[in-house]
Each structure stands twice: as structure tokens, then as C-alpha cells.
N, C-alpha and C. Protein backbone atom coordinates (compact mmCIF):
# COMPACT_ATOMS: atom_id res chain seq x y z
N UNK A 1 -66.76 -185.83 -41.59
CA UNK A 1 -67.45 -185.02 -42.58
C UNK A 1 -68.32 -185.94 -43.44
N UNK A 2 -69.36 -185.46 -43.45
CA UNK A 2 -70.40 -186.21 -44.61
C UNK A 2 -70.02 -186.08 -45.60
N UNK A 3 -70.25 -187.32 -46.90
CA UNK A 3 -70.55 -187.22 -47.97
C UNK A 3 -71.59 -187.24 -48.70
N UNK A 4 -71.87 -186.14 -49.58
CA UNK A 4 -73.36 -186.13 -50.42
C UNK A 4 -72.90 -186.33 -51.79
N UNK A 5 -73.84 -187.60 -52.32
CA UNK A 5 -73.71 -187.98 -52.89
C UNK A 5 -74.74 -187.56 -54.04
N UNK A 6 -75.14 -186.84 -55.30
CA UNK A 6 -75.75 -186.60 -56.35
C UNK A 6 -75.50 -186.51 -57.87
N UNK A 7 -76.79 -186.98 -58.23
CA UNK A 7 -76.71 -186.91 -59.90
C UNK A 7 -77.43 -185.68 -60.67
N UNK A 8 -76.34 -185.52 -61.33
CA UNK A 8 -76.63 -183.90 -62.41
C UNK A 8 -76.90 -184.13 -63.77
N UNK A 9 -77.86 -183.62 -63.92
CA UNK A 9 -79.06 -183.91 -65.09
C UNK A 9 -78.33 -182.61 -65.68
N UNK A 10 -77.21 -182.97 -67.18
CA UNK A 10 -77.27 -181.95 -67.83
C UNK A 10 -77.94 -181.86 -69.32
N UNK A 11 -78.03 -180.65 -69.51
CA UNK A 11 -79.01 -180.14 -71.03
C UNK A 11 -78.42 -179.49 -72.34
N UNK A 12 -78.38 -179.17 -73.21
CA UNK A 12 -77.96 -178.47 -73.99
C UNK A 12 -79.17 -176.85 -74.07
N UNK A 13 -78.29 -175.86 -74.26
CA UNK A 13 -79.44 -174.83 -74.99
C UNK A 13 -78.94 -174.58 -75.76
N UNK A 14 -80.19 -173.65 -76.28
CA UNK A 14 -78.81 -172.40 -77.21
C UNK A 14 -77.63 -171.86 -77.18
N UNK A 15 -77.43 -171.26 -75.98
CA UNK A 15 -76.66 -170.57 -75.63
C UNK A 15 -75.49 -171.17 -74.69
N UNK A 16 -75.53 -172.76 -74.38
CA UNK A 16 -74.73 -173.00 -73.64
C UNK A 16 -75.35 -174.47 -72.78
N UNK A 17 -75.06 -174.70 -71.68
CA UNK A 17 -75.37 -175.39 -70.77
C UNK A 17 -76.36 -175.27 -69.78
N UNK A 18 -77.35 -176.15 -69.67
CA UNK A 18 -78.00 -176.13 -67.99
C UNK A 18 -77.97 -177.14 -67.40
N UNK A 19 -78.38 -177.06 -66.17
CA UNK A 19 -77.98 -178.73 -65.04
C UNK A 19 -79.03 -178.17 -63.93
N UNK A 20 -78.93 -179.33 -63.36
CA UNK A 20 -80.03 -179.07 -61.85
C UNK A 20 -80.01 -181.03 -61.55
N UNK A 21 -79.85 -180.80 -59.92
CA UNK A 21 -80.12 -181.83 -59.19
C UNK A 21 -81.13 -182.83 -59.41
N UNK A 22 -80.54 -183.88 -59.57
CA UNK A 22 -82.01 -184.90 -59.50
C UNK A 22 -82.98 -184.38 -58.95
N UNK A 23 -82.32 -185.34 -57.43
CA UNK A 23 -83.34 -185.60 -56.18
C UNK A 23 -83.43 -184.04 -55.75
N UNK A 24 -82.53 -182.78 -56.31
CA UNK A 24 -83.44 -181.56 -55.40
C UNK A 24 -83.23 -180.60 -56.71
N UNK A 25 -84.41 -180.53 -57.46
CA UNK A 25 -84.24 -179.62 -58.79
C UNK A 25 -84.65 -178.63 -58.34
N UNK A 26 -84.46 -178.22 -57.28
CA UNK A 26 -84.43 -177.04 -57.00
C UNK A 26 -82.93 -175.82 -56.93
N UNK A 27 -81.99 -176.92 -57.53
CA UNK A 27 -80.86 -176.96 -57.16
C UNK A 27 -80.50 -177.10 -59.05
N UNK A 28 -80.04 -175.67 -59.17
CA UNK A 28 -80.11 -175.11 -60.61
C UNK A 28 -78.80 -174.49 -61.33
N UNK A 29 -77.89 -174.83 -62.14
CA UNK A 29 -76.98 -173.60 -63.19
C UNK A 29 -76.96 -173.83 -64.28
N UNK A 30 -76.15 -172.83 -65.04
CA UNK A 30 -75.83 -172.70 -66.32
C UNK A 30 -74.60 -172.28 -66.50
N UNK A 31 -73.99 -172.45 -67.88
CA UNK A 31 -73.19 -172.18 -67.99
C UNK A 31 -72.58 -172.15 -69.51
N UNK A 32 -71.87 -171.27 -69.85
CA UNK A 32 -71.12 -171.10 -71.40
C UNK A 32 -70.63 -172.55 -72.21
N UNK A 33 -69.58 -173.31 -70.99
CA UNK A 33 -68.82 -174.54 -71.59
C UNK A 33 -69.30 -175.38 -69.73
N UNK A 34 -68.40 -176.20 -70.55
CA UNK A 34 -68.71 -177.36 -69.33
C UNK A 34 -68.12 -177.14 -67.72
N UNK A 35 -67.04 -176.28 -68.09
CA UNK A 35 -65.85 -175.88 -66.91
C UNK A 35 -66.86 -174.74 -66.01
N UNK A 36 -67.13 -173.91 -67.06
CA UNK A 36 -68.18 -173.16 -66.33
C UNK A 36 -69.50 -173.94 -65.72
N UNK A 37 -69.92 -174.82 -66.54
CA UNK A 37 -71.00 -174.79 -65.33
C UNK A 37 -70.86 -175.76 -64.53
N UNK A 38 -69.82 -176.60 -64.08
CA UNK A 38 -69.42 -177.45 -63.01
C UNK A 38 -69.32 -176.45 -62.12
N UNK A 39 -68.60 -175.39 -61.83
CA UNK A 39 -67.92 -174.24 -61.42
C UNK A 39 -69.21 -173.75 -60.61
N UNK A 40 -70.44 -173.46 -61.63
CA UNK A 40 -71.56 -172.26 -61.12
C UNK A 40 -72.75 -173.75 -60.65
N UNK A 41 -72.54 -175.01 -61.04
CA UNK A 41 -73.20 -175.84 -60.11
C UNK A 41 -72.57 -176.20 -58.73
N UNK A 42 -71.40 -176.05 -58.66
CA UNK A 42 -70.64 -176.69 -57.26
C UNK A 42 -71.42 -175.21 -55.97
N UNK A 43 -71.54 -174.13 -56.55
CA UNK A 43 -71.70 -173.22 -56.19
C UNK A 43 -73.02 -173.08 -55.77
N UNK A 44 -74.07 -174.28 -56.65
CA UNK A 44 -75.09 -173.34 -56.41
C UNK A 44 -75.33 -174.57 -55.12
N UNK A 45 -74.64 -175.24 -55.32
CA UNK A 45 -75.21 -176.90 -54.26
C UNK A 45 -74.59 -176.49 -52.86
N UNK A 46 -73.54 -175.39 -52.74
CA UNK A 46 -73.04 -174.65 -51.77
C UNK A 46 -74.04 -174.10 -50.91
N UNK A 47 -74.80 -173.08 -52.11
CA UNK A 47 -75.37 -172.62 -51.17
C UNK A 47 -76.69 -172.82 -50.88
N UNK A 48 -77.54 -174.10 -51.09
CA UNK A 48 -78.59 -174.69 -50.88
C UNK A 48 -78.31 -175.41 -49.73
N UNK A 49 -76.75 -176.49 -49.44
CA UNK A 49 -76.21 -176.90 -48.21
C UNK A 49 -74.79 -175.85 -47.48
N UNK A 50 -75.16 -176.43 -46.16
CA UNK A 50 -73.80 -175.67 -45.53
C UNK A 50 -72.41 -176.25 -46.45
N UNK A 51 -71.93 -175.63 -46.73
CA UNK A 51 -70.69 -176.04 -47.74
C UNK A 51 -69.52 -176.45 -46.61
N UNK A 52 -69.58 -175.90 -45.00
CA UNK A 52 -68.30 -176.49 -44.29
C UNK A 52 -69.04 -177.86 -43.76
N UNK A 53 -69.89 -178.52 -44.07
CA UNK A 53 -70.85 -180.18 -43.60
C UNK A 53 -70.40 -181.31 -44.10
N UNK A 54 -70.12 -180.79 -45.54
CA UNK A 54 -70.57 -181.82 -46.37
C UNK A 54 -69.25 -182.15 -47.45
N UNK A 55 -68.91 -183.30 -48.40
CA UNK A 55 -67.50 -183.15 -49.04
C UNK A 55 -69.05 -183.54 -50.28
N UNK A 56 -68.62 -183.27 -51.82
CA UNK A 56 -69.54 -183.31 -53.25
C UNK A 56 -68.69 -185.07 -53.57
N UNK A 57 -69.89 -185.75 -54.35
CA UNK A 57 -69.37 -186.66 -55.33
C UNK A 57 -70.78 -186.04 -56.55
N UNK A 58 -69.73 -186.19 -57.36
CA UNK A 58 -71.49 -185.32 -58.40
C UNK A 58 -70.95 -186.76 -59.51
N UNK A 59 -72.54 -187.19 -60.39
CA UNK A 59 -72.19 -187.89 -60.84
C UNK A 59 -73.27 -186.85 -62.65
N UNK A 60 -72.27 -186.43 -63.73
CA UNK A 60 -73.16 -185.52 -64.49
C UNK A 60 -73.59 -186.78 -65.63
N UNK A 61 -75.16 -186.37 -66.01
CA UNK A 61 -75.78 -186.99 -66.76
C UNK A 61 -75.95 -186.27 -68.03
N UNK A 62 -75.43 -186.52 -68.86
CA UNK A 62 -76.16 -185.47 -70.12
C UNK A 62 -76.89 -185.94 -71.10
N UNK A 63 -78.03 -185.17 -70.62
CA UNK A 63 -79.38 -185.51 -71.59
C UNK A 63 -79.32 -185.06 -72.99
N UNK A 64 -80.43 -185.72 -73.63
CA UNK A 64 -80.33 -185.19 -75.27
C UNK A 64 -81.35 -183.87 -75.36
């Protein structure tokens, strides 16, 4: 099984959290607290890759 290896650019908003992939910002969540949006990013990187391919190392960055 492959490993993919990426860094998560996170943000503050108003309302909570956002994140998106470095190298594929096309690759996007949000979320209330932090639990949530690990949760709705693991999810969204699911379904941009086949999720039975690949094992996650996420490395999160949080921006100011």
C-alpha cells in the first residue's frame, strides 16, 4: 500500500476552521473545532484519491 504523504495549510475564520492541501488546493474543509475538521479533511482527501490505494501522513500547518 502506498503512502501519501501531505501538508495542511490551516486558517482561522470566523466561524471556525479551514484547511486545504498544499500541493493540491483543490483539496478543501472546514470545520467548527479542530476534531471536526481533521475528520471532514481526511474525508475530503478520500474522495479526491481512491481511499482503498493509499495509507494518510498529514502534516497540519496553521497559518495566522
Amino acid at each position: 500500500m502506498e503512502t501519501k504523504k501531505h501538508t495542511v495549510i490551516v486558517e482561522k475564520t470566523d466561524v471556525g476552521l479551514s484547511a486545504y492541501l498544499k500541493n493540491a488546493n483543490v483539496v478543501k474543509a472546514t470545520g467548527k473545532n479542530e476534531q471536526e475538521l481533521k475528520k471532514n479533511m481526511i474525508d475530503a482527501i478520500d474522495s479526491y484519491y481512491s481511499p482503498s490505494v493509499h495509507q494518510l501522513k498529514l502534516t497540519y500547518i496553521y497559518s495566522n
